[in-house]
PDB file of N, CA and C in Angstrom:
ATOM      1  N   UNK A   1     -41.369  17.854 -15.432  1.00  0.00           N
ATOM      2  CA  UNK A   1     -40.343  16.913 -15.041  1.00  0.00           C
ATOM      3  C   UNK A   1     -38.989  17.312 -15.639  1.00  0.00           C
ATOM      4  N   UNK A   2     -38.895  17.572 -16.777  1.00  0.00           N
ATOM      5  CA  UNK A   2     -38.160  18.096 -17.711  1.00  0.00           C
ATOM      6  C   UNK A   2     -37.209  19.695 -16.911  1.00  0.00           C
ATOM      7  N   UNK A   3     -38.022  19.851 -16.415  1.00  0.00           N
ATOM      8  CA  UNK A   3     -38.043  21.369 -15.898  1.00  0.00           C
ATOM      9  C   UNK A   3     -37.204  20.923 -14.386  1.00  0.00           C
ATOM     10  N   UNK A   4     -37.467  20.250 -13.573  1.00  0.00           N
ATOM     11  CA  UNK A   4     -36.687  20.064 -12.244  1.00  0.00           C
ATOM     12  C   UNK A   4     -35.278  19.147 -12.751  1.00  0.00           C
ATOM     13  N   UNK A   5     -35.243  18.355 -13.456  1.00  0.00           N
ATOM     14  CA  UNK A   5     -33.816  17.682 -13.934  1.00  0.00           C
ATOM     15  C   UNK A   5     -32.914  18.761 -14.367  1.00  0.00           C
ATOM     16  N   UNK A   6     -33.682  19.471 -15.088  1.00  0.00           N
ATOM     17  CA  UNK A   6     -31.937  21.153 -15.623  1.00  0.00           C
ATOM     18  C   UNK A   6     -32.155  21.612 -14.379  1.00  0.00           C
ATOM     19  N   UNK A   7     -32.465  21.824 -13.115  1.00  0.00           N
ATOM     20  CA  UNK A   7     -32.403  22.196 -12.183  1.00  0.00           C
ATOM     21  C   UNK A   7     -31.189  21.659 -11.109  1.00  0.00           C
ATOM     22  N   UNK A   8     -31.479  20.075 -11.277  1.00  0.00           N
ATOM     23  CA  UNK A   8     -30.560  19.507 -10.800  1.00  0.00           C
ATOM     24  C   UNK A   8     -29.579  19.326 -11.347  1.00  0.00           C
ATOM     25  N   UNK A   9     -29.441  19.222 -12.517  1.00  0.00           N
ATOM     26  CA  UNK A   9     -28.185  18.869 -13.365  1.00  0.00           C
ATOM     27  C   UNK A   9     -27.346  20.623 -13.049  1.00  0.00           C
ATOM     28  N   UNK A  10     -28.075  21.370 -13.170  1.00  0.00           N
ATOM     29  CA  UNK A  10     -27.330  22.724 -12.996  1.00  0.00           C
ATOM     30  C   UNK A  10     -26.726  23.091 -11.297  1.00  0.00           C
ATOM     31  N   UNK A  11     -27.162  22.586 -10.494  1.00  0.00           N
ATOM     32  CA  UNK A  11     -27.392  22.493  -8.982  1.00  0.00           C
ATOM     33  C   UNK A  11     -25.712  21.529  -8.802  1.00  0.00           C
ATOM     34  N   UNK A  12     -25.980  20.290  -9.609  1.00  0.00           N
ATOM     35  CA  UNK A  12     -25.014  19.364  -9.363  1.00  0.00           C
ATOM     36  C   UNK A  12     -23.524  20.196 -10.060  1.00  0.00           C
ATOM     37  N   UNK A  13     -24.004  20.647 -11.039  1.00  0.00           N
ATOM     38  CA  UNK A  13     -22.603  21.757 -11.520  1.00  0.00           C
ATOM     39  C   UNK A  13     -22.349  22.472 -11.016  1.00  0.00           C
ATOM     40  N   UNK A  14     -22.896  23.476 -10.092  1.00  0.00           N
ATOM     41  CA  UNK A  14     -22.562  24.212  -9.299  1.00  0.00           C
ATOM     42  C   UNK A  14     -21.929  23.826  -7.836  1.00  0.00           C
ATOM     43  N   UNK A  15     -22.195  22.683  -7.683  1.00  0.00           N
ATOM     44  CA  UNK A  15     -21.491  22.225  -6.569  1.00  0.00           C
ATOM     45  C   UNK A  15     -20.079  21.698  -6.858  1.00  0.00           C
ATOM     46  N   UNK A  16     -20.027  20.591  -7.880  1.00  0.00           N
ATOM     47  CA  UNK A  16     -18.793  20.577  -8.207  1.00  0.00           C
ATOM     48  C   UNK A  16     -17.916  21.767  -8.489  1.00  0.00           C
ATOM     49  N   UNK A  17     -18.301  22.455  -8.855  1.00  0.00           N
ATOM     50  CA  UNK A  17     -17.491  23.588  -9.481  1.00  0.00           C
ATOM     51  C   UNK A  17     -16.946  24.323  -7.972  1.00  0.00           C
ATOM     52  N   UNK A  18     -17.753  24.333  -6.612  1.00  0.00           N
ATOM     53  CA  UNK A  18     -17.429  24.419  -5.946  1.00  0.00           C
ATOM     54  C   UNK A  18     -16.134  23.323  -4.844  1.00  0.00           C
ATOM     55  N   UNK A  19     -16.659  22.241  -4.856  1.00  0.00           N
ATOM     56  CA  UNK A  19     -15.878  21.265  -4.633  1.00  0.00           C
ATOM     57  C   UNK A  19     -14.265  21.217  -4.988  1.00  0.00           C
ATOM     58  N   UNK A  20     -14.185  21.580  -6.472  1.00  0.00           N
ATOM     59  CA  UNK A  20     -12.864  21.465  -6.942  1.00  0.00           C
ATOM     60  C   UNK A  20     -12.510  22.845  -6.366  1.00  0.00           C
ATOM     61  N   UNK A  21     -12.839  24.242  -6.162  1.00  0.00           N
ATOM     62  CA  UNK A  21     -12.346  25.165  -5.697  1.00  0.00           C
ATOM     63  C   UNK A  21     -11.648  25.206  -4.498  1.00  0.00           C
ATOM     64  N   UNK A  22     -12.494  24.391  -3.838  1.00  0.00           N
ATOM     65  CA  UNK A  22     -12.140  23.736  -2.172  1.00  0.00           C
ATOM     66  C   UNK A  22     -11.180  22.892  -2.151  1.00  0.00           C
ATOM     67  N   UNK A  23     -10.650  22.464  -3.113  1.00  0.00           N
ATOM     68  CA  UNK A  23      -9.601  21.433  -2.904  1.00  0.00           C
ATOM     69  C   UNK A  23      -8.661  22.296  -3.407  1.00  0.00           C
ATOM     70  N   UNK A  24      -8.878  22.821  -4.014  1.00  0.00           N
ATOM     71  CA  UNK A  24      -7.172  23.686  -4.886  1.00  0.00           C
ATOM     72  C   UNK A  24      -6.638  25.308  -3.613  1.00  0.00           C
ATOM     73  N   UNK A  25      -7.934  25.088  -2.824  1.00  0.00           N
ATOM     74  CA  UNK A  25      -8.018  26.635  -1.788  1.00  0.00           C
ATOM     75  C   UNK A  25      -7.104  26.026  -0.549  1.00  0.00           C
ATOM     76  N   UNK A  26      -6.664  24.842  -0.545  1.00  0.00           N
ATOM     77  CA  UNK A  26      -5.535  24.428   0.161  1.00  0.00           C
ATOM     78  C   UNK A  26      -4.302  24.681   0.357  1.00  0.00           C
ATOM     79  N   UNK A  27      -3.962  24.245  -0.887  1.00  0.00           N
ATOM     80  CA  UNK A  27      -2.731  24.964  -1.373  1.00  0.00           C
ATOM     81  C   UNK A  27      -2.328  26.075  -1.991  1.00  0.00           C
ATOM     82  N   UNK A  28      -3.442  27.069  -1.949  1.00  0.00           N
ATOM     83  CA  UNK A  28      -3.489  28.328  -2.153  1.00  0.00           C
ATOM     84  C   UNK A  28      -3.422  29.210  -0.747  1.00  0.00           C
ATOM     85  N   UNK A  29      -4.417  28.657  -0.087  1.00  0.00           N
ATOM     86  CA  UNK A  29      -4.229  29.260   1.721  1.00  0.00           C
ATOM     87  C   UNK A  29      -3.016  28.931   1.893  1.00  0.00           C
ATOM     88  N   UNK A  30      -2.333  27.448   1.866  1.00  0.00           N
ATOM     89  CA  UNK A  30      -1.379  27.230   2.991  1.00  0.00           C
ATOM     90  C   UNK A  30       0.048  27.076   1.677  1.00  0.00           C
ATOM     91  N   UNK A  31       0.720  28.235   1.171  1.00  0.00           N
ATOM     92  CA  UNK A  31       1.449  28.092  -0.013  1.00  0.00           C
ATOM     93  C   UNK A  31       2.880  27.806   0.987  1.00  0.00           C
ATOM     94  N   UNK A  32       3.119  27.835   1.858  1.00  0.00           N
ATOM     95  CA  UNK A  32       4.588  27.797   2.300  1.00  0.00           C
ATOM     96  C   UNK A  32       4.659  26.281   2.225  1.00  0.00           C
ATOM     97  N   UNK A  33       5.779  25.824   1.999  1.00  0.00           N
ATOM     98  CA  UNK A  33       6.351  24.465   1.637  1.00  0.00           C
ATOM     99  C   UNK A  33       6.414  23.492   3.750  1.00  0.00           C
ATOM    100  N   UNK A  34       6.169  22.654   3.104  1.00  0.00           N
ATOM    101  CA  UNK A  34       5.730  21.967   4.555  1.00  0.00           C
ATOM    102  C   UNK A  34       7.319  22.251   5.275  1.00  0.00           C
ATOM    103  N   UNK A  35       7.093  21.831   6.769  1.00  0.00           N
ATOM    104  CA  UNK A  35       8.269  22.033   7.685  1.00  0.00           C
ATOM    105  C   UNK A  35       8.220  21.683   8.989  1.00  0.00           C
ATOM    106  N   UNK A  36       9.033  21.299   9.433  1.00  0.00           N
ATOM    107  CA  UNK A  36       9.028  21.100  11.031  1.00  0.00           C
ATOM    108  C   UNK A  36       8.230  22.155  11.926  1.00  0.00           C
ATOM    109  N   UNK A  37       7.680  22.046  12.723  1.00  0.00           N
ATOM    110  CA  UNK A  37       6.994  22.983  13.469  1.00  0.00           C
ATOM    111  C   UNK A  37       8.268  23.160  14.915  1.00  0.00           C
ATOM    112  N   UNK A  38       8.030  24.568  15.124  1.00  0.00           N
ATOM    113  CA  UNK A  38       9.451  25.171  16.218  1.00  0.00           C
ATOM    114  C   UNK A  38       8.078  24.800  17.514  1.00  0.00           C
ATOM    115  N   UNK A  39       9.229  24.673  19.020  1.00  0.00           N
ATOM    116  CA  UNK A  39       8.628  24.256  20.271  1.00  0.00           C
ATOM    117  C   UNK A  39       7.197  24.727  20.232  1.00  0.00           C
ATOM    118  N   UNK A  40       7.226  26.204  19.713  1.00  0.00           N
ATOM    119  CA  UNK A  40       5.843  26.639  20.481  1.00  0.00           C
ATOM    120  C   UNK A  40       4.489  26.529  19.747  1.00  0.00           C
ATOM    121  N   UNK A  41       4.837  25.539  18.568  1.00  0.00           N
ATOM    122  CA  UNK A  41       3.588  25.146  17.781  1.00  0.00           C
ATOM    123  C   UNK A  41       3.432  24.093  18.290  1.00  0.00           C
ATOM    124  N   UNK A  42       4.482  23.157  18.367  1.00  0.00           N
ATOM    125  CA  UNK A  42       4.029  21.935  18.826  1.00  0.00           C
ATOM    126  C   UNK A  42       3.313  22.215  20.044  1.00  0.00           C
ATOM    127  N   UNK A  43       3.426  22.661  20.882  1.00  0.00           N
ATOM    128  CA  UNK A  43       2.682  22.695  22.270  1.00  0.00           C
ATOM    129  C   UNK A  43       1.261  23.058  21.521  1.00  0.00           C
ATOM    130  N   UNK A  44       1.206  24.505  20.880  1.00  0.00           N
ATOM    131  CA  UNK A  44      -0.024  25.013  21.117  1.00  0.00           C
ATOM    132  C   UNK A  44      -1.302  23.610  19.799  1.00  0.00           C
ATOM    133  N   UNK A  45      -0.293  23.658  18.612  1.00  0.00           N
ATOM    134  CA  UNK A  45      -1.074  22.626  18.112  1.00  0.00           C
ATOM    135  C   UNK A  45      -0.865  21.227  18.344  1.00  0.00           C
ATOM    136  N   UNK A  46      -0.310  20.897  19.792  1.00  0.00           N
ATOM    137  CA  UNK A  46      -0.482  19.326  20.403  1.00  0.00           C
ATOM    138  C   UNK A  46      -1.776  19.829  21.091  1.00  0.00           C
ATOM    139  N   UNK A  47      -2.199  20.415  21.715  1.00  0.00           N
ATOM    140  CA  UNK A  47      -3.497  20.997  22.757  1.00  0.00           C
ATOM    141  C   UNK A  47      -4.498  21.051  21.998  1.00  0.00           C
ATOM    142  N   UNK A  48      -4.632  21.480  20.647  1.00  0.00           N
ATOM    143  CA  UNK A  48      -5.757  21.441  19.830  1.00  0.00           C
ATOM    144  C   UNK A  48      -6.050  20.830  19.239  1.00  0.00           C
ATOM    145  N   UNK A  49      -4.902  19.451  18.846  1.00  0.00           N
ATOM    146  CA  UNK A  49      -4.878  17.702  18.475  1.00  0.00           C
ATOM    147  C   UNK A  49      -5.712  16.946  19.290  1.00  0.00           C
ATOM    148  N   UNK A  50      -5.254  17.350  20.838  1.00  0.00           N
ATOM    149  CA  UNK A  50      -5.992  16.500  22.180  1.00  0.00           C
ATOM    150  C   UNK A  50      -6.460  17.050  22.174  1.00  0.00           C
ATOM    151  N   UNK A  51      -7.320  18.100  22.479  1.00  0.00           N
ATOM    152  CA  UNK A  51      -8.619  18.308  22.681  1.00  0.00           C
ATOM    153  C   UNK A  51      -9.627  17.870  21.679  1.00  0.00           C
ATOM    154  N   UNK A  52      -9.204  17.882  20.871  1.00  0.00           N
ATOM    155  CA  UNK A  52     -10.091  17.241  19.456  1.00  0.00           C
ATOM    156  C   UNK A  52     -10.110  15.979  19.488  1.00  0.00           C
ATOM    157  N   UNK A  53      -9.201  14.792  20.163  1.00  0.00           N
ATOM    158  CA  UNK A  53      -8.903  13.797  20.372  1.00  0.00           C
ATOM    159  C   UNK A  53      -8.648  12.968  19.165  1.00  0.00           C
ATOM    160  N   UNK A  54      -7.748  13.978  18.668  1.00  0.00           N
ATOM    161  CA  UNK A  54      -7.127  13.515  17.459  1.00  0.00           C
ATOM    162  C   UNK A  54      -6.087  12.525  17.607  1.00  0.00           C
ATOM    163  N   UNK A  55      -6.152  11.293  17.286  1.00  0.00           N
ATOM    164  CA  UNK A  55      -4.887  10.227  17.735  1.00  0.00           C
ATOM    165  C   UNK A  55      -3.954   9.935  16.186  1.00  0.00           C
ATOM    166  N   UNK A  56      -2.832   9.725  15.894  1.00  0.00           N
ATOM    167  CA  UNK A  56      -2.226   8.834  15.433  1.00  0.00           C
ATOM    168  C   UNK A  56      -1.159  10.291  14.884  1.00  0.00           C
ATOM    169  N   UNK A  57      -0.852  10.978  15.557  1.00  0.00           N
ATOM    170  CA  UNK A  57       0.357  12.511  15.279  1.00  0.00           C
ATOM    171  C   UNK A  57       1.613  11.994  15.706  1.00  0.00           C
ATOM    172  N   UNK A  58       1.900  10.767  15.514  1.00  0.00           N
ATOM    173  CA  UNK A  58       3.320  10.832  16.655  1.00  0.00           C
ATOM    174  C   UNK A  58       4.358  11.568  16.133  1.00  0.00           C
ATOM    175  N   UNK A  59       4.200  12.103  14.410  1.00  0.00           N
ATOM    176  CA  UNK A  59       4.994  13.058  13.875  1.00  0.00           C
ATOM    177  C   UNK A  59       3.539  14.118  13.066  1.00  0.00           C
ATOM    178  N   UNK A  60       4.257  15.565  12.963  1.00  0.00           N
ATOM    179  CA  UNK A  60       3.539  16.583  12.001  1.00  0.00           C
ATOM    180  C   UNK A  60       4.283  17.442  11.581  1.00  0.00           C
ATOM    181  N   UNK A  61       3.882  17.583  10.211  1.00  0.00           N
ATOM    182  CA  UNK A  61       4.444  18.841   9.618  1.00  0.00           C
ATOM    183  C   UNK A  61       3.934  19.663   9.668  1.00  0.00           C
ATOM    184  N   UNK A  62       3.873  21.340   9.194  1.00  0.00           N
ATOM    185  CA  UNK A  62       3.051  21.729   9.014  1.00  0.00           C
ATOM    186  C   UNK A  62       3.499  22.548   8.113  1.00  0.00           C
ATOM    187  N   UNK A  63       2.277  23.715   7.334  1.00  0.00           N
ATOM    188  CA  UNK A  63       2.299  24.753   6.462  1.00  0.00           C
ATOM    189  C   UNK A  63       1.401  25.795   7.346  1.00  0.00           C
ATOM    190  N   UNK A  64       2.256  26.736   7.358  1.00  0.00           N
ATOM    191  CA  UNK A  64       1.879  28.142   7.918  1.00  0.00           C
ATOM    192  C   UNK A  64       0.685  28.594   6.770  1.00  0.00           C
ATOM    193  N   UNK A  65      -0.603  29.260   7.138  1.00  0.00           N
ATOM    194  CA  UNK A  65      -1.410  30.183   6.479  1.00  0.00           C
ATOM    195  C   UNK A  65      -0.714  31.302   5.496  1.00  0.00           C
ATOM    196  N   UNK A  66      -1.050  31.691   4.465  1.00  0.00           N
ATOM    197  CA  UNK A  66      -0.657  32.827   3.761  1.00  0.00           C
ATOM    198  C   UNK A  66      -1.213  33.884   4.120  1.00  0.00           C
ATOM    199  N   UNK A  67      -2.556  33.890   5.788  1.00  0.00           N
ATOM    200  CA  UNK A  67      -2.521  35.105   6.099  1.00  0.00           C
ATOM    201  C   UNK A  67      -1.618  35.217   7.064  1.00  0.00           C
ATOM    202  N   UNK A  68      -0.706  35.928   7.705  1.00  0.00           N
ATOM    203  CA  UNK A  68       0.970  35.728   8.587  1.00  0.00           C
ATOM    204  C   UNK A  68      -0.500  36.277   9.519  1.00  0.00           C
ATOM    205  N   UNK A  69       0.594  35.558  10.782  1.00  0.00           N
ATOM    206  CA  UNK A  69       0.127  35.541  12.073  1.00  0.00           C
ATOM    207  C   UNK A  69      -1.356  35.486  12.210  1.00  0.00           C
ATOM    208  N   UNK A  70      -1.871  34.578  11.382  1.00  0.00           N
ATOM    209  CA  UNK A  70      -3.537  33.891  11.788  1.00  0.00           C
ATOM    210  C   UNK A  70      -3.420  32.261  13.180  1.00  0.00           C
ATOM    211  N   UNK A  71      -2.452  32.105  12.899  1.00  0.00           N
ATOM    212  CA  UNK A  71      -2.319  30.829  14.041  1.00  0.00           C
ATOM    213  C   UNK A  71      -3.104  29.133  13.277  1.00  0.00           C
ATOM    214  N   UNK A  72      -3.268  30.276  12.096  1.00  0.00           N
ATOM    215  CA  UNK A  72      -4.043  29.033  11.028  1.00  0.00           C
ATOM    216  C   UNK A  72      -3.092  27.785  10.255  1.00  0.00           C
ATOM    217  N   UNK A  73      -3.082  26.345  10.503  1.00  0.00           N
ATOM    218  CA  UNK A  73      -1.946  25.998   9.983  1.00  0.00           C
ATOM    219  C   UNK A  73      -2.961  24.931   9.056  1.00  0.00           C
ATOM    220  N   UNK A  74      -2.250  24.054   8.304  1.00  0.00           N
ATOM    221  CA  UNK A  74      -1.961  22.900   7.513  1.00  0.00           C
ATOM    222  C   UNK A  74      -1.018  21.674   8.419  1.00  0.00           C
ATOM    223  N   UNK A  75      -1.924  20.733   8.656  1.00  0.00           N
ATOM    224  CA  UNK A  75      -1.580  19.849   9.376  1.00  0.00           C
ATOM    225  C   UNK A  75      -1.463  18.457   8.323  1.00  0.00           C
ATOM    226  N   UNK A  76       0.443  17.903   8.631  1.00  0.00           N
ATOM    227  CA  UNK A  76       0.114  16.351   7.667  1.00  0.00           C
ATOM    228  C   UNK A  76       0.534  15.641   9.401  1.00  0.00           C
ATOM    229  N   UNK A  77      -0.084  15.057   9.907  1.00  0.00           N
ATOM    230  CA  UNK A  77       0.123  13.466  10.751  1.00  0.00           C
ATOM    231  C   UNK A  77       0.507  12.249  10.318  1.00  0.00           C
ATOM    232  N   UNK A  78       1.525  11.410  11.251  1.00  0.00           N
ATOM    233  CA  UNK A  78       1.908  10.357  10.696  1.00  0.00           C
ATOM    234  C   UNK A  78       2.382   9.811  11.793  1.00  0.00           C
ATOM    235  N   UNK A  79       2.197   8.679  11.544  1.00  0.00           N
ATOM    236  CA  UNK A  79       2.532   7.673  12.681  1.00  0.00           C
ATOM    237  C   UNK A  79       4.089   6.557  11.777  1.00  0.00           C
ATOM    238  N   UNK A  80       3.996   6.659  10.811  1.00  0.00           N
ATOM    239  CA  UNK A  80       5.138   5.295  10.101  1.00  0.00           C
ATOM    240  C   UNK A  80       5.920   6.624   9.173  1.00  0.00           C
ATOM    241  N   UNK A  81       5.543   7.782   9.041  1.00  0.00           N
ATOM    242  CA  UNK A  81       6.177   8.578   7.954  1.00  0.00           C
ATOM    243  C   UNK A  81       6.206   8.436   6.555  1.00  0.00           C
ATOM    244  N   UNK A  82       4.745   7.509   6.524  1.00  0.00           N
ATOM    245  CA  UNK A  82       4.852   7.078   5.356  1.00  0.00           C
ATOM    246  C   UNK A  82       3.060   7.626   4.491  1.00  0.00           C
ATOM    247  N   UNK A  83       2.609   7.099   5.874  1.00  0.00           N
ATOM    248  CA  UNK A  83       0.913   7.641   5.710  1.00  0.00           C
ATOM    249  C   UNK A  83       0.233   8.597   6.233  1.00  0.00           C
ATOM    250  N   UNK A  84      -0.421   9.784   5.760  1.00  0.00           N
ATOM    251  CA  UNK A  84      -0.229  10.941   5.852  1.00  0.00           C
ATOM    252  C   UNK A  84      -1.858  11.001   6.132  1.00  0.00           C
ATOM    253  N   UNK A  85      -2.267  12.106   7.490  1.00  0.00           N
ATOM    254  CA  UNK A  85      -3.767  12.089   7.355  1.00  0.00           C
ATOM    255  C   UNK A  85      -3.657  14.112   7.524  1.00  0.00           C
ATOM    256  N   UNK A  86      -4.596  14.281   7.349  1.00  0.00           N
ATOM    257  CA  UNK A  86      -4.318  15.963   7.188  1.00  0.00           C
ATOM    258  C   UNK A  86      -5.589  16.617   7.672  1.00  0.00           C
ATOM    259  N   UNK A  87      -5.303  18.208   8.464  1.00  0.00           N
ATOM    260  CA  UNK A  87      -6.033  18.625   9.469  1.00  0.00           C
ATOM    261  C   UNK A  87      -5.902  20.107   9.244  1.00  0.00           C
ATOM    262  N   UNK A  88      -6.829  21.011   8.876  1.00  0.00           N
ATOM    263  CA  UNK A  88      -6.772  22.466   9.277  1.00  0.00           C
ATOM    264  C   UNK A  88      -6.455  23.041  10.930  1.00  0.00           C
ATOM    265  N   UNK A  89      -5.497  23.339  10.938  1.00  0.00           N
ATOM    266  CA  UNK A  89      -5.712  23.566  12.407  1.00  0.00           C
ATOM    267  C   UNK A  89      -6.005  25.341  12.987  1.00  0.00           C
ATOM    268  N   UNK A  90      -6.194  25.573  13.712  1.00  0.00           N
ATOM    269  CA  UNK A  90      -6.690  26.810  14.168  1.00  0.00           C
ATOM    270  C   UNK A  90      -6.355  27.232  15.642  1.00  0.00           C
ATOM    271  N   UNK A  91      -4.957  27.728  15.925  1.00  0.00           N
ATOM    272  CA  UNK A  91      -4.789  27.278  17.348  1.00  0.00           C
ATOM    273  C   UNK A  91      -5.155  28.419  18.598  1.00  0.00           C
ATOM    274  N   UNK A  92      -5.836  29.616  17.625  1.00  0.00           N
ATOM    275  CA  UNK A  92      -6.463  30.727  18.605  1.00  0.00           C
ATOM    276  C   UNK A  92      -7.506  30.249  19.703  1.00  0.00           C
ATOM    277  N   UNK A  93      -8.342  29.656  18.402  1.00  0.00           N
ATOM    278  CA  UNK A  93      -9.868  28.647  19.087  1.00  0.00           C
ATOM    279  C   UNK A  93      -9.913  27.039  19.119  1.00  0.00           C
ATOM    280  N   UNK A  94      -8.308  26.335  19.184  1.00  0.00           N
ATOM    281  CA  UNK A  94      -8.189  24.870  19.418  1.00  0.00           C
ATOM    282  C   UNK A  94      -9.178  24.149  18.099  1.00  0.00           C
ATOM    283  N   UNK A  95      -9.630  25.009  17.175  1.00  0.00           N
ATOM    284  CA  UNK A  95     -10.601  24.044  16.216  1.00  0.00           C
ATOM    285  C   UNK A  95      -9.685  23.383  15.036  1.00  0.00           C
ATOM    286  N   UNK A  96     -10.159  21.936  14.972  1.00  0.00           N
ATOM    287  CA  UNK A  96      -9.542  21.324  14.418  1.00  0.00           C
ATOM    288  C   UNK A  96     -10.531  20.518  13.121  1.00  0.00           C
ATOM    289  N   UNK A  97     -10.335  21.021  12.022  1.00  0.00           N
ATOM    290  CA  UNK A  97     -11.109  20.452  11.066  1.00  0.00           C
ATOM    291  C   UNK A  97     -10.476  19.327  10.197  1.00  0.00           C
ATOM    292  N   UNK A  98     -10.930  17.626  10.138  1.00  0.00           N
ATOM    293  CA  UNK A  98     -10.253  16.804   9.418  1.00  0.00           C
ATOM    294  C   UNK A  98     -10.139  16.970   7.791  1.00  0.00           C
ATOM    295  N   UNK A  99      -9.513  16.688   6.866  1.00  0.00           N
ATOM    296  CA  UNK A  99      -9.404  17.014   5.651  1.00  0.00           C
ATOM    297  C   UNK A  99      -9.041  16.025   4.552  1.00  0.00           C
ATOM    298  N   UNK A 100      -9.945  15.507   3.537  1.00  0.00           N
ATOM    299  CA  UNK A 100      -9.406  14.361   3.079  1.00  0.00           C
ATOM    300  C   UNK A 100      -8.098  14.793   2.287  1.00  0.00           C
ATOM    301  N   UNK A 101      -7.675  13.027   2.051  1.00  0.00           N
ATOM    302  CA  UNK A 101      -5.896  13.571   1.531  1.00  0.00           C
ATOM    303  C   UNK A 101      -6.224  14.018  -0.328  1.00  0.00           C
ATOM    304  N   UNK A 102      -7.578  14.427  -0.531  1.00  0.00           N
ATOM    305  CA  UNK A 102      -7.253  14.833  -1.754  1.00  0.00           C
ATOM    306  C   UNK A 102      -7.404  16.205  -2.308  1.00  0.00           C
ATOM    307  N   UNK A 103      -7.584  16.677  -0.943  1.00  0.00           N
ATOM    308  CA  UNK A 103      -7.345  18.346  -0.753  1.00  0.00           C
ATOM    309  C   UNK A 103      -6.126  18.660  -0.837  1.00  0.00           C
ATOM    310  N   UNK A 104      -4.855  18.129  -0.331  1.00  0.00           N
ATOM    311  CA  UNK A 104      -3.847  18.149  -0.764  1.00  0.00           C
ATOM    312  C   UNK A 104      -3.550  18.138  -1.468  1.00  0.00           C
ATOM    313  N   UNK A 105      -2.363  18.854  -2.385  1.00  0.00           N
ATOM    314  CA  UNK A 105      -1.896  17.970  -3.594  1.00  0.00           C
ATOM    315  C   UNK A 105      -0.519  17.805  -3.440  1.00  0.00           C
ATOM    316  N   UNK A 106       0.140  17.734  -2.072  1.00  0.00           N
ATOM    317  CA  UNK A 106       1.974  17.120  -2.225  1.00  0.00           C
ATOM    318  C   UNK A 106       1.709  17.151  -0.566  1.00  0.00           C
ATOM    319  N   UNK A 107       2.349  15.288  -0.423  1.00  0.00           N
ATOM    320  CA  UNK A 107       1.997  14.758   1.109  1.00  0.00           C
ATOM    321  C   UNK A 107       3.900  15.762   1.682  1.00  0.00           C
ATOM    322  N   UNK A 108       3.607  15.855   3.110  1.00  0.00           N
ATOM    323  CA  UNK A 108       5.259  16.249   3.029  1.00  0.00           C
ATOM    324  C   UNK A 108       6.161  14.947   2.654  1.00  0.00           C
ATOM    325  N   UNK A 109       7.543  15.391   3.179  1.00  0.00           N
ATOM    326  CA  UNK A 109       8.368  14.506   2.648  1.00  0.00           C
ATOM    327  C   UNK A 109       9.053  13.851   4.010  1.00  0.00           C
ATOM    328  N   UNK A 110       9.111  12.398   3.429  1.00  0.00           N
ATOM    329  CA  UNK A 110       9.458  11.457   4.759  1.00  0.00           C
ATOM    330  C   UNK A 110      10.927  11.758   5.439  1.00  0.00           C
ATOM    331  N   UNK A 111      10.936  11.993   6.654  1.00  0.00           N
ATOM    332  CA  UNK A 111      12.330  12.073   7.174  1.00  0.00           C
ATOM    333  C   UNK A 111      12.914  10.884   7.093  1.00  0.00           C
ATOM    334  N   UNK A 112      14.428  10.846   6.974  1.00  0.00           N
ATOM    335  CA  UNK A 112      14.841   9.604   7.124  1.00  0.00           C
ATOM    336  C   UNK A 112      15.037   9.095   8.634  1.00  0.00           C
ATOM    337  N   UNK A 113      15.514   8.228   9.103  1.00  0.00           N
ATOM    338  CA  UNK A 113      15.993   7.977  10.787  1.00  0.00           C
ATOM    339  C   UNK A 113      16.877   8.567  10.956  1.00  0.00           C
TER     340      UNK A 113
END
């Protein structure tokens, strides 16, 4: 019995240890400082929002990949500019992976009107 608990207790450390890697590999992938996205992102990552049937983008920022020209972005959504939901986006293959906000660690910054 003794013997399967350091198993798990070691199992459960190894996952965390993974976990926190995954959250800090965010802002390590996506190091460029958030920004308006130019016409031809918005199109290509509005198409991979809707197809995913991702709702509540009526604004996004984004962060470009640190590998250049992967099409890989950092997605923040917002509907009030105030509450921020966040999305890997991938706009070669439209895949859109959701991301909690504590993978992040800096929401962008609110435009004014």
């Amino acid at each position: 019995m003794v013997r399967y608990r350091r198993i798990i207790f070691a199992t459960l450390i190894l996952l965390s240890a993974f976990s926190c890697k995954n959250e800090l590999s965010q802002d390590e992938s996506y190091p460029m400082p958030w920004r308006e996205p130019d016409a031809s992102e918005v199109e290509a990552i509005g198409e991979a929002l809707a197809k995913a049937r991702i709702a509540g983008c009526k604004e996004f920022q984004v962060r470009e990949s640190a590998e250049a020209g992967s099409g890989d972005y950092l997605i923040g959504c917002s509907l009030d500019r105030q509450t921020w939901s966040y999305y890997q986006v991938s706009v070669s293959d439209q895949r859109v992976t959701p991301l909690t906000s504590n993978t992040v660690s800096q929401a962008p910054e609110a435009k004014s009107n």
